[in-house]
PDB file of N, CA and C in Angstrom:
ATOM      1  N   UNK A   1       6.694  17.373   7.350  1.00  0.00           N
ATOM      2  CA  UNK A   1       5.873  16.430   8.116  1.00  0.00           C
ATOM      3  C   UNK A   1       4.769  15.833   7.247  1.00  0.00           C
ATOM      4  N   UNK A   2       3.849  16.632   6.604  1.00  0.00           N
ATOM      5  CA  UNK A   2       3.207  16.121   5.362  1.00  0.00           C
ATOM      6  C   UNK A   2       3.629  15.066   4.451  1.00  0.00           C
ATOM      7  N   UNK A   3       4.739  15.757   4.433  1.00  0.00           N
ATOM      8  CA  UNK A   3       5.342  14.426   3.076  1.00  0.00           C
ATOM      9  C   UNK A   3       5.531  12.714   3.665  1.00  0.00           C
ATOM     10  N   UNK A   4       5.684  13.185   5.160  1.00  0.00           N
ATOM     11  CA  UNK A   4       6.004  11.698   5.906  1.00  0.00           C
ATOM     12  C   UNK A   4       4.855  11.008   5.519  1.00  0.00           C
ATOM     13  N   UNK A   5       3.566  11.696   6.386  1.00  0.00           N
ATOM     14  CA  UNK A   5       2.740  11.173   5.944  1.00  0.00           C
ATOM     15  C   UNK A   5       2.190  10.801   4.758  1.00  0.00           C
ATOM     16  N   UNK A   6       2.387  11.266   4.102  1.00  0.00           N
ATOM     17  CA  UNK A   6       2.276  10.955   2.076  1.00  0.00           C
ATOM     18  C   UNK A   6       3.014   9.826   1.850  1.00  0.00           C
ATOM     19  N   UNK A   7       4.064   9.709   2.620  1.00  0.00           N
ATOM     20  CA  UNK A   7       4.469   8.312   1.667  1.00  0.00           C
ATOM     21  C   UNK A   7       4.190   7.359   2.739  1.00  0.00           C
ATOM     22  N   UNK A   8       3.920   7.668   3.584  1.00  0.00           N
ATOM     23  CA  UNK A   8       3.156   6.561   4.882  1.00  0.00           C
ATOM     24  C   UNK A   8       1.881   5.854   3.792  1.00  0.00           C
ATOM     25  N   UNK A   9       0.815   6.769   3.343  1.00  0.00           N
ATOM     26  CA  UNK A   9      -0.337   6.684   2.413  1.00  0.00           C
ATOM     27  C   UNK A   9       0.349   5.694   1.296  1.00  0.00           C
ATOM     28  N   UNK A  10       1.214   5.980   1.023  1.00  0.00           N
ATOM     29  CA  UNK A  10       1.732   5.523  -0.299  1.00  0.00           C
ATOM     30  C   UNK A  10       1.810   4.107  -0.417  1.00  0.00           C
ATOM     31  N   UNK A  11       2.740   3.834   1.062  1.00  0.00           N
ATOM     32  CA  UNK A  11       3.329   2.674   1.064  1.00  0.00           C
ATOM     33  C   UNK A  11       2.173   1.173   1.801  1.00  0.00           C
ATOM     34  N   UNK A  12       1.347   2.009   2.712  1.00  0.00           N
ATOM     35  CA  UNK A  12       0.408   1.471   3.355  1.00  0.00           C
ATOM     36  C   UNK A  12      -0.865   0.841   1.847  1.00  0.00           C
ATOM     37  N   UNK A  13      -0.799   1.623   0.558  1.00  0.00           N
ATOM     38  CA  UNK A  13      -1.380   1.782  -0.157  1.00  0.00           C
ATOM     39  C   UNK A  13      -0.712   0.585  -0.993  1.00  0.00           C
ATOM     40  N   UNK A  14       0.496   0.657  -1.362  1.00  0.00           N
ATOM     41  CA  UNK A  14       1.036  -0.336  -2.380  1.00  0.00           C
ATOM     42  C   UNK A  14       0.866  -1.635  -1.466  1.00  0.00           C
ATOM     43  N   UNK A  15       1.101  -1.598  -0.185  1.00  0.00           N
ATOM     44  CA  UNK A  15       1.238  -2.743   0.339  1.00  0.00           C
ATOM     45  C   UNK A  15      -0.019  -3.943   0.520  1.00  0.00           C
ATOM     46  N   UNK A  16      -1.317  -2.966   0.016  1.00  0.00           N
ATOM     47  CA  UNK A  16      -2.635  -3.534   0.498  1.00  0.00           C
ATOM     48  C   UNK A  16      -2.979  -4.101  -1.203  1.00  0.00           C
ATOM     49  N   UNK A  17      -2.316  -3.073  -1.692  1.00  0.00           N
ATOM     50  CA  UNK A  17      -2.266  -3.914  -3.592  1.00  0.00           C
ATOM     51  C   UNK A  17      -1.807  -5.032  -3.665  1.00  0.00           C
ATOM     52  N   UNK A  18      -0.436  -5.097  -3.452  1.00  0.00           N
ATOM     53  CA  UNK A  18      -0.187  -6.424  -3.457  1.00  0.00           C
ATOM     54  C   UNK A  18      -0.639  -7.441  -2.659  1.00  0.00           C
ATOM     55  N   UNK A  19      -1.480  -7.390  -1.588  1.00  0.00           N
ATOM     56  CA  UNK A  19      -1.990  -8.004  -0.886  1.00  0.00           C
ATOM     57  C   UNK A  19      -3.295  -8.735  -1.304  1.00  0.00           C
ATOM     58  N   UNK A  20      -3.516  -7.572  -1.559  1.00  0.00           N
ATOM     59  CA  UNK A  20      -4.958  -7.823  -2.773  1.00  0.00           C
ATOM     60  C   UNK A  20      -4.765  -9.248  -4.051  1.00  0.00           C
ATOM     61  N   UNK A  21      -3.527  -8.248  -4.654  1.00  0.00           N
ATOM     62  CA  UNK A  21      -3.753  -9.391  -5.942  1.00  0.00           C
ATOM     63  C   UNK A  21      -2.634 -10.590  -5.461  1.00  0.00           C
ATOM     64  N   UNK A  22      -2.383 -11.043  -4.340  1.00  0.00           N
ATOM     65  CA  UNK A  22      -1.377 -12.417  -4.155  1.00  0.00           C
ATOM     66  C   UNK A  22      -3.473 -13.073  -3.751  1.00  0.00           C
ATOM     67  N   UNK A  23      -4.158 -12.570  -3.074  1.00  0.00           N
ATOM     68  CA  UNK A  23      -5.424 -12.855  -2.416  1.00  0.00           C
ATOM     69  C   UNK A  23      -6.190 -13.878  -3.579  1.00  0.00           C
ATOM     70  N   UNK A  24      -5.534 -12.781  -4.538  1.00  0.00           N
ATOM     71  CA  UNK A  24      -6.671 -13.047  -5.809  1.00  0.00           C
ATOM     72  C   UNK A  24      -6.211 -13.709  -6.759  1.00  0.00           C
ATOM     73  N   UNK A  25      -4.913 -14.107  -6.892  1.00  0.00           N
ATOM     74  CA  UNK A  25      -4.669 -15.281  -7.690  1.00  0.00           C
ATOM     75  C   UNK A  25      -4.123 -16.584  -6.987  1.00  0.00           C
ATOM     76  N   UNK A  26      -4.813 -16.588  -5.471  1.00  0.00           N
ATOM     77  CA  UNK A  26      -5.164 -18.038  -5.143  1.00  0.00           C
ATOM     78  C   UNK A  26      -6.022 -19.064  -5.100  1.00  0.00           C
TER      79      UNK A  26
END
């Protein structure tokens, strides 16, 4: 059950990165 959540973190995490840098090279 941990691990679900770990890559829940993970993915919620990569997804706000790329969000970030599409943000930031407009």
């Amino acid at each position: 059950m941990a691990n679900a959540i770990e890559n829940l973190f993970i993915v919620l995490i990569s997804q706000l990165n790329i969000y970030l840098n599409y943000s930031n090279s407009l």
